[in-house]
N, C-alpha and C. Protein backbone atom coordinates (compact mmCIF):
# COMPACT_ATOMS: atom_id res chain seq x y z
N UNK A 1 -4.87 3.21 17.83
CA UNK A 1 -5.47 3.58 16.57
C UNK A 1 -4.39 4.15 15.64
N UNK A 2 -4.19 3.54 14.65
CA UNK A 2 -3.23 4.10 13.43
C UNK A 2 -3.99 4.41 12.09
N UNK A 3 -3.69 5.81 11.57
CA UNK A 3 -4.69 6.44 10.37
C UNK A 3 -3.65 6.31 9.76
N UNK A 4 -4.19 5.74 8.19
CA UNK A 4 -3.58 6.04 7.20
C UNK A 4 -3.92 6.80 6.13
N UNK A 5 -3.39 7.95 5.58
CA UNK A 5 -4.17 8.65 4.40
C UNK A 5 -3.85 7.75 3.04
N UNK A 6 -4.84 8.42 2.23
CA UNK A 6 -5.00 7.41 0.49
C UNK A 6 -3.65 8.11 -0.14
N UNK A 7 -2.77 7.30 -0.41
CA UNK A 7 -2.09 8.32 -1.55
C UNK A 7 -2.72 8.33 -2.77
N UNK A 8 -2.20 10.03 -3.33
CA UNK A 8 -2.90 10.50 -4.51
C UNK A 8 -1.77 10.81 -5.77
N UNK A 9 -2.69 10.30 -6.72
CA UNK A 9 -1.63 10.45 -7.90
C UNK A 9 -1.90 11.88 -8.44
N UNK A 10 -0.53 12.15 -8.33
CA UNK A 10 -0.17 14.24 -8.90
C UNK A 10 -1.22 13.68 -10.32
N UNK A 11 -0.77 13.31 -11.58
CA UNK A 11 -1.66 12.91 -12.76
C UNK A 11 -2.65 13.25 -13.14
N UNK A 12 -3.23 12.55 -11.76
CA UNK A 12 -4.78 12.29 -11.09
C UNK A 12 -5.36 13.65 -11.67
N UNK A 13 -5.11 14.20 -9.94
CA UNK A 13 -5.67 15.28 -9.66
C UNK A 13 -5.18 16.50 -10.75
N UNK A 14 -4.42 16.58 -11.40
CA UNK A 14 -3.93 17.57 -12.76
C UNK A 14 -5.17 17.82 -13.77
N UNK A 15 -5.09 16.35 -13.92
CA UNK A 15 -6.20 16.12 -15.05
C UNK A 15 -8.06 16.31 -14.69
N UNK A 16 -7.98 16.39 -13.20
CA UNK A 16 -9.47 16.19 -12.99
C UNK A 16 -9.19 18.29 -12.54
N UNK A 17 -8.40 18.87 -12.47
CA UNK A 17 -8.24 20.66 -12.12
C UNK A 17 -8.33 21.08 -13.65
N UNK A 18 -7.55 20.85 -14.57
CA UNK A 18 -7.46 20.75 -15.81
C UNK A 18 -9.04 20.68 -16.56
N UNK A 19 -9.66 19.75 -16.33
CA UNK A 19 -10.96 19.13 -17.06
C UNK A 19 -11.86 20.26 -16.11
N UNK A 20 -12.06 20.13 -15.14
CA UNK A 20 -13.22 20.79 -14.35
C UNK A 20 -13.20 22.34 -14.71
N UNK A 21 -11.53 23.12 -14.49
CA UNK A 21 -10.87 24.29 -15.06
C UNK A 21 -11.69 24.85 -16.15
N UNK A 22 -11.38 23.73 -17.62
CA UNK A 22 -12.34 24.09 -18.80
C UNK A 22 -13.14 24.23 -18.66
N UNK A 23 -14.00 23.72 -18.21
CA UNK A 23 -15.39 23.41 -18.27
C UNK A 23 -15.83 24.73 -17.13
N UNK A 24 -15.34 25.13 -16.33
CA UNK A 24 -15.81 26.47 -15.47
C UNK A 24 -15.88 27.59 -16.92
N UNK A 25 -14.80 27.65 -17.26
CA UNK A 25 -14.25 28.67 -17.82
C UNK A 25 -15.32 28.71 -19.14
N UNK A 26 -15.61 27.61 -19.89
CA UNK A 26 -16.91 27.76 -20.77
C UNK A 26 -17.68 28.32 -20.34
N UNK A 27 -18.32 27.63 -19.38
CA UNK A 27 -19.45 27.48 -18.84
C UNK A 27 -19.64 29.44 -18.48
N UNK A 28 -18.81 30.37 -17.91
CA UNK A 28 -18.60 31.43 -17.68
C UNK A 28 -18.36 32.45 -18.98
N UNK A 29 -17.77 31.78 -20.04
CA UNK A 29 -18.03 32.18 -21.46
C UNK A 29 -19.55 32.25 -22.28
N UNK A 30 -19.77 31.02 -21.87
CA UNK A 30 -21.47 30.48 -22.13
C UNK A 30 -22.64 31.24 -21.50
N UNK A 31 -21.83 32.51 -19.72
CA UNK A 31 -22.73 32.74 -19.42
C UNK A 31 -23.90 31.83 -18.84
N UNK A 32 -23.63 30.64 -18.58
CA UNK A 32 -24.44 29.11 -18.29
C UNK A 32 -24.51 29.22 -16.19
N UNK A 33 -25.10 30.25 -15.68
CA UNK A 33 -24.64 29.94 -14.30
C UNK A 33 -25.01 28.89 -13.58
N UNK A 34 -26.09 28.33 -14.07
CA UNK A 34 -26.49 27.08 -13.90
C UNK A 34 -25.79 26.21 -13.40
N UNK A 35 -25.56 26.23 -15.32
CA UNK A 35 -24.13 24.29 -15.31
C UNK A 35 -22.72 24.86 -13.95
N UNK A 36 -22.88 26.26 -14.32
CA UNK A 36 -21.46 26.91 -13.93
C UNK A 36 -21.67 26.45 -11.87
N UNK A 37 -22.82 26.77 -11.59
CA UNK A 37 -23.25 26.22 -9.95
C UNK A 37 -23.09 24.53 -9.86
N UNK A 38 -23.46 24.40 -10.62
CA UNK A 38 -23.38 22.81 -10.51
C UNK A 38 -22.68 21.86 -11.07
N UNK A 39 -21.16 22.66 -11.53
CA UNK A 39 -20.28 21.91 -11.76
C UNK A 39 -19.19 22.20 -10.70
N UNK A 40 -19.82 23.22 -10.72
CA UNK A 40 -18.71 24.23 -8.93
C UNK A 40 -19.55 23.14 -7.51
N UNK A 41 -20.64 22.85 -7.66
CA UNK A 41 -20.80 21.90 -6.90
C UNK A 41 -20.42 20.80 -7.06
N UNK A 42 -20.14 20.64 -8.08
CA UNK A 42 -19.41 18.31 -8.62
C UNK A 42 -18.24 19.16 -7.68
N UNK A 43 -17.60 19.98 -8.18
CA UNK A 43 -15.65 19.77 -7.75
C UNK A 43 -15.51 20.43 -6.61
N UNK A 44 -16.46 21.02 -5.56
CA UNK A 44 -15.98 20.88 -4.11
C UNK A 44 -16.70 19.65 -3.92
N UNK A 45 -17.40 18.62 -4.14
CA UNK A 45 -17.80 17.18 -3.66
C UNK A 45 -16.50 16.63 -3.93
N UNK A 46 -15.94 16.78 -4.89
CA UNK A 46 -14.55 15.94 -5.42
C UNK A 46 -13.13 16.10 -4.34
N UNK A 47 -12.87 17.43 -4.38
CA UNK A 47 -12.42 17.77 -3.21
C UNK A 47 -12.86 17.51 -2.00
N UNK A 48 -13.68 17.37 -1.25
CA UNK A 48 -14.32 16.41 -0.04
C UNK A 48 -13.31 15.11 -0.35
N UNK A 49 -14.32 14.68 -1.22
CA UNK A 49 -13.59 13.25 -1.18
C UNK A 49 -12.02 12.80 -1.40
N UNK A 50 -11.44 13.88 -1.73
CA UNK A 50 -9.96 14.13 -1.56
C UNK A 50 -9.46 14.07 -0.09
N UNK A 51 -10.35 14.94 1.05
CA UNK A 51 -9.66 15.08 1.59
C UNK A 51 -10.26 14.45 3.05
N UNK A 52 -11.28 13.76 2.45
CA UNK A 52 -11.75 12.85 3.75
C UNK A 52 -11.49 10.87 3.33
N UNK A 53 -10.51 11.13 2.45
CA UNK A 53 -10.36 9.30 2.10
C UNK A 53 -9.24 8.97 2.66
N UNK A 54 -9.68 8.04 3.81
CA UNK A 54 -8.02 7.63 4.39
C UNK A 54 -8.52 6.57 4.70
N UNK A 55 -7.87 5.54 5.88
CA UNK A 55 -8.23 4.30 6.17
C UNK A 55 -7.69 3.78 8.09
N UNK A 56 -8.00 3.17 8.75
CA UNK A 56 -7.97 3.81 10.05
C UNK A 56 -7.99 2.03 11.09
N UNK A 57 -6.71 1.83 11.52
CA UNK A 57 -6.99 0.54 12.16
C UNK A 57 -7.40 1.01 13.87
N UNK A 58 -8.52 0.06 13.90
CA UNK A 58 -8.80 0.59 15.35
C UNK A 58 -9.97 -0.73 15.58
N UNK A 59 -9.35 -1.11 17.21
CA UNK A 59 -10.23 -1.98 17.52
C UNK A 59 -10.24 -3.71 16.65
N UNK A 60 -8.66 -3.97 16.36
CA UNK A 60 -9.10 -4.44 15.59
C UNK A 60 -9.65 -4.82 13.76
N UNK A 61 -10.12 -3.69 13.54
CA UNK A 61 -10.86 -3.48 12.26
C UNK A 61 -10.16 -2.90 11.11
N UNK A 62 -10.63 -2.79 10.08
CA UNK A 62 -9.87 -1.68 9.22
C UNK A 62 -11.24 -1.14 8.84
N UNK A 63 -10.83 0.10 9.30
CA UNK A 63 -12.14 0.75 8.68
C UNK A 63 -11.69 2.21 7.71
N UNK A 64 -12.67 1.87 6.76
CA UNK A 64 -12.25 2.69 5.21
C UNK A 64 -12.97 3.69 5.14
N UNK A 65 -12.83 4.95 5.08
CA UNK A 65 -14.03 6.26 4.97
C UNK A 65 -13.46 6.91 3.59
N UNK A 66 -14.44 7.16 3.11
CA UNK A 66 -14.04 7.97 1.27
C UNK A 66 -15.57 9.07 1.22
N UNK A 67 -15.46 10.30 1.86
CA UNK A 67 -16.29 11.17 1.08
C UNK A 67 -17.57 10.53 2.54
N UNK A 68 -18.83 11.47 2.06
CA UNK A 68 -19.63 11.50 3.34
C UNK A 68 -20.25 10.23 3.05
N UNK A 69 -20.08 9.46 2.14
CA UNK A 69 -21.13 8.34 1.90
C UNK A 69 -20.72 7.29 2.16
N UNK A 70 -19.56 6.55 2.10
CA UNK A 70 -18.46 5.74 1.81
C UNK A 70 -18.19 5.23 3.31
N UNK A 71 -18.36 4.54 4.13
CA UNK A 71 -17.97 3.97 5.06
C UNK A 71 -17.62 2.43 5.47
N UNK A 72 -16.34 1.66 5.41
CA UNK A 72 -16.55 0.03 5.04
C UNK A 72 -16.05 -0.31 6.64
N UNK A 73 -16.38 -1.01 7.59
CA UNK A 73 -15.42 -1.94 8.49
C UNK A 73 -15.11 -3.09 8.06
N UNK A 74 -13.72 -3.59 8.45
CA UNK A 74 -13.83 -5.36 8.15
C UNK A 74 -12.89 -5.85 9.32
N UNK A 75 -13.20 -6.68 9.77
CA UNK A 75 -12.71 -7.63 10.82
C UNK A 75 -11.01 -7.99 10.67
N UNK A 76 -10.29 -7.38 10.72
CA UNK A 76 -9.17 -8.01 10.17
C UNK A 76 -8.74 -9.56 10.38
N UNK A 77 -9.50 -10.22 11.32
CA UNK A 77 -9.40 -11.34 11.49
C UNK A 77 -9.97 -12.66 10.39
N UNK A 78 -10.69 -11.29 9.58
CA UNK A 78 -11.74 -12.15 8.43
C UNK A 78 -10.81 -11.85 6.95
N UNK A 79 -9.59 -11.15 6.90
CA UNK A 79 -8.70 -10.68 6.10
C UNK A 79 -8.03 -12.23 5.52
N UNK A 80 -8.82 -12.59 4.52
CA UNK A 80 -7.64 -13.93 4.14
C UNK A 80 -6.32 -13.34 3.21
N UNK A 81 -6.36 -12.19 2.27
CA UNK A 81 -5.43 -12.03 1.57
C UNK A 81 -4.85 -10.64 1.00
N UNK A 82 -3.95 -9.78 0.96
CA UNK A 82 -3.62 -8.62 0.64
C UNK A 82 -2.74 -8.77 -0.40
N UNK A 83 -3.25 -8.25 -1.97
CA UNK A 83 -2.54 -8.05 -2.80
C UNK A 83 -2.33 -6.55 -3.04
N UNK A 84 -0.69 -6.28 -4.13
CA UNK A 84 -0.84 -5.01 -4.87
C UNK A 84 -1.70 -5.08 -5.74
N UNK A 85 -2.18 -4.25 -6.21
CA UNK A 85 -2.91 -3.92 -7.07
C UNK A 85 -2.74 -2.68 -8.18
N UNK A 86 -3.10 -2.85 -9.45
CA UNK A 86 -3.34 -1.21 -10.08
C UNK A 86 -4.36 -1.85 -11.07
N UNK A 87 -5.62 -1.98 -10.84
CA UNK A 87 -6.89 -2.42 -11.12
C UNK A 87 -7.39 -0.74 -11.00
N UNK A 88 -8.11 -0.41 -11.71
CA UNK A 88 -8.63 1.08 -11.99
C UNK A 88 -10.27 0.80 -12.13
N UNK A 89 -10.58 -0.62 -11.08
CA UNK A 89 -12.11 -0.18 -11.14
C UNK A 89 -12.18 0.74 -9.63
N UNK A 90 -13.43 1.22 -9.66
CA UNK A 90 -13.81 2.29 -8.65
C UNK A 90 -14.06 1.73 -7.33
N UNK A 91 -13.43 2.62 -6.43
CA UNK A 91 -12.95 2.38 -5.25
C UNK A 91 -12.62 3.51 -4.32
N UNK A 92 -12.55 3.05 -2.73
CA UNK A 92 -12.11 4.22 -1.98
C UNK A 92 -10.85 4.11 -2.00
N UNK A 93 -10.02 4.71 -3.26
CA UNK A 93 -8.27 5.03 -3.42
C UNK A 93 -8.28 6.12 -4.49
N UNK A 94 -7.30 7.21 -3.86
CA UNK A 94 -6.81 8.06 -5.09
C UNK A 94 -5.76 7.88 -5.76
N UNK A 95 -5.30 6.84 -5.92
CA UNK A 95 -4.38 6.20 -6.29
C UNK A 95 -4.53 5.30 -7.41
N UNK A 96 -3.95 4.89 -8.37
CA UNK A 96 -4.15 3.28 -8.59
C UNK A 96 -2.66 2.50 -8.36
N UNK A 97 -2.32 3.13 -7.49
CA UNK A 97 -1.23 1.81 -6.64
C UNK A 97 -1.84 1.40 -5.51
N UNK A 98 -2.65 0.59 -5.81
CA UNK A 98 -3.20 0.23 -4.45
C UNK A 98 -3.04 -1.19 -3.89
N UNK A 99 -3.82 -1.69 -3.00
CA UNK A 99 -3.70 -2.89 -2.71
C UNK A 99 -5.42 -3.71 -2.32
N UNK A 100 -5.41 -4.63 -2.96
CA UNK A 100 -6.57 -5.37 -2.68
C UNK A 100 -7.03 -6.33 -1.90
N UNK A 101 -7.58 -6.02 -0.70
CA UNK A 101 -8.03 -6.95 0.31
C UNK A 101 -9.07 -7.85 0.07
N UNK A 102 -8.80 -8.82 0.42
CA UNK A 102 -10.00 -10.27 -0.18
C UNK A 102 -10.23 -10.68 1.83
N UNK A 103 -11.82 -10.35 1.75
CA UNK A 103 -11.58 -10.67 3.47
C UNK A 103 -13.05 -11.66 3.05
N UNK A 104 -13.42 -11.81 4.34
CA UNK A 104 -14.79 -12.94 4.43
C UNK A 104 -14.70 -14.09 3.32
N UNK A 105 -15.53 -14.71 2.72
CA UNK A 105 -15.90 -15.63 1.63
C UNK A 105 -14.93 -14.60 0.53
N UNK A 106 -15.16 -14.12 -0.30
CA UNK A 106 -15.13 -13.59 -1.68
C UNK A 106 -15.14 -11.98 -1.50
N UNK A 107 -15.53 -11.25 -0.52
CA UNK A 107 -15.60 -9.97 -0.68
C UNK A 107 -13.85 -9.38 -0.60
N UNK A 108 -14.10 -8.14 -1.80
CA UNK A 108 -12.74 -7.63 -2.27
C UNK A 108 -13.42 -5.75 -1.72
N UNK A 109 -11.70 -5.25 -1.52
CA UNK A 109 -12.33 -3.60 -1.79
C UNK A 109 -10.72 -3.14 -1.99
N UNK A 110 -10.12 -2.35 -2.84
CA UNK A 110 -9.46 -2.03 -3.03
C UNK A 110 -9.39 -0.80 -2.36
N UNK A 111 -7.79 -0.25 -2.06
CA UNK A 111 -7.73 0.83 -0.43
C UNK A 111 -6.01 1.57 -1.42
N UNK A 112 -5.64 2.65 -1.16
CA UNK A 112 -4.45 3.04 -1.67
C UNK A 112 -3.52 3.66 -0.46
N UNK A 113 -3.51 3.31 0.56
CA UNK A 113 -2.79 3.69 1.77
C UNK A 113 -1.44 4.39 1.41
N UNK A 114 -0.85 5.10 1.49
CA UNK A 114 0.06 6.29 1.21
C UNK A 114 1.48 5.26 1.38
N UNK A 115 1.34 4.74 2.82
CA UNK A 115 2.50 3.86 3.71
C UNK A 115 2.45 2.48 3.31
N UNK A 116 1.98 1.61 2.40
CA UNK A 116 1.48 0.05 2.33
C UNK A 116 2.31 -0.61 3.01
N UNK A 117 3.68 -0.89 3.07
CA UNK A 117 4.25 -1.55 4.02
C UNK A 117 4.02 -1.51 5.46
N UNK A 118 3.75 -0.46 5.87
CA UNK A 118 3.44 0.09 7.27
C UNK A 118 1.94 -0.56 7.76
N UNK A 119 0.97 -0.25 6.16
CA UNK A 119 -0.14 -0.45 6.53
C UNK A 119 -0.22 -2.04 6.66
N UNK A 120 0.44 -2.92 5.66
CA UNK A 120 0.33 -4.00 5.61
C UNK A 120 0.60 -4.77 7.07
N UNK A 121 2.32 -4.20 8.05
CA UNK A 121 2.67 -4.64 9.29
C UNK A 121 1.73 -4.69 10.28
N UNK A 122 0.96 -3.27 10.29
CA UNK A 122 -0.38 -3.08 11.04
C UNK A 122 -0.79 -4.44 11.56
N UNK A 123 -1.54 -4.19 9.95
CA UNK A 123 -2.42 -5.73 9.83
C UNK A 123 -2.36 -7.09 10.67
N UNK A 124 -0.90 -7.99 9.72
CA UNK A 124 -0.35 -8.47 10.17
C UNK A 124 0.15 -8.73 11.95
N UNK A 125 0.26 -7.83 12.50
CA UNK A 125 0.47 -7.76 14.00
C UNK A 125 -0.83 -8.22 14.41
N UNK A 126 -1.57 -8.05 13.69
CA UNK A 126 -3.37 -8.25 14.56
C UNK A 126 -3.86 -9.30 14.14
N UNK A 127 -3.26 -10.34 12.70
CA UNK A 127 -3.69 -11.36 11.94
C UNK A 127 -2.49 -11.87 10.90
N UNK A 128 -1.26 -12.28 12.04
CA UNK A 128 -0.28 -12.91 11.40
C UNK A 128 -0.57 -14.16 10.06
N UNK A 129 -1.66 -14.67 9.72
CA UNK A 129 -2.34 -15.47 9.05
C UNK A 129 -2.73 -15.05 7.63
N UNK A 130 -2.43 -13.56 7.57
CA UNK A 130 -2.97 -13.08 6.27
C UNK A 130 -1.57 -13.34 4.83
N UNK A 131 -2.16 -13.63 3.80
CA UNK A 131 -1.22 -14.01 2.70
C UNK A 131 -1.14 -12.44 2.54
N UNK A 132 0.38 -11.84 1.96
CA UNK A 132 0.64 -10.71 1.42
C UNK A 132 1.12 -11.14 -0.37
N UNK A 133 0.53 -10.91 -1.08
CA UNK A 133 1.35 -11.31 -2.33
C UNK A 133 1.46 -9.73 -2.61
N UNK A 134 2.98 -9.82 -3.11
CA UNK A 134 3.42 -8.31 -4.10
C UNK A 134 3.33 -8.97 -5.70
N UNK A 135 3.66 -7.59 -6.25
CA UNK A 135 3.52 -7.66 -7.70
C UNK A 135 4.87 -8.45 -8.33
N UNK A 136 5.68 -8.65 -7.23
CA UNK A 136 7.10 -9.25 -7.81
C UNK A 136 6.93 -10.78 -7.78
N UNK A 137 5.81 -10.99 -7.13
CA UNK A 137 5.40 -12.47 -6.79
C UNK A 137 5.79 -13.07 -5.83
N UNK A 138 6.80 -12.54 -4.95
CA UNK A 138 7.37 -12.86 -3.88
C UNK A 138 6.01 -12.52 -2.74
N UNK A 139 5.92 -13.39 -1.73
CA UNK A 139 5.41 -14.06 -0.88
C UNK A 139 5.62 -13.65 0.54
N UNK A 140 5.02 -12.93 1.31
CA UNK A 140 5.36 -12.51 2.75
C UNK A 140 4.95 -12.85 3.46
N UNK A 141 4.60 -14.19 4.34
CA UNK A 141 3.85 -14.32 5.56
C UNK A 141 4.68 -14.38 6.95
């Protein structure tokens, strides 16, 4: 079994301490304990999901966990293709350097593994068959 954690962009997380920050600090100006409970509840959920998103080969599989809800397996044998990626639709990555797996027919899920080369060899050892395209366009099988 090899775990990989999501890498996270410093940026990221600045801007989401920053934004949430204000918004306490009104909200405590405002006297609002309300919003003030239940925005203190959004950003330890946020944090969760900070610190439970990683990705985990075992058995075979790649299996993706992001936050208590979020759970994907996929067959790596059903893995037709691994691209880079920095596509910023929503996904289990704190990142947007990520990489996008195209496995079964058509299904995609984008993953931001900290190590991608490492994570990619993984793979590969278990499903020498998978296309790697990088962003340079160069070609790894």
């Amino acid at each position: 079994m090899e775990k990989f954690k999501s890498k996270t962009d410093l940026w990221f997380v600045l801007f989401l301490i920053l934004l949430f920050g204000l918004i306490l600090v009104r909200l405590i100006y405002d006297r609002s304990w309300i919003g003030f409970g239940f925005i203190l509840l959004v950003s330890a959920f946020i944090v969760h999901i900070f610190l439970t998103t990683y990705y985990t080969i075992k058995d075979n599989k790649v299996l993706i966990k992001c936050g208590l809800f979020y759970n994907l397996a996929i067959e790596i044998k059903d893995i037709k293709k691994v691209s880079e990626s920095y596509n910023i639709i929503s996904s289990p990555a704190l990142s947007f350097d990520r990489l996008e797996i195209v496995y079964d027919k058509l299904d995609t899920v984008l993953i931001s593994p900290k190590d991608k080369l490492k994570f990619i060899d993984a793979i590969k050892k278990i499903n020498p068959q998978i296309e790697i395209k990088r962003q340079d366009q160069k070609r790894h099988n």
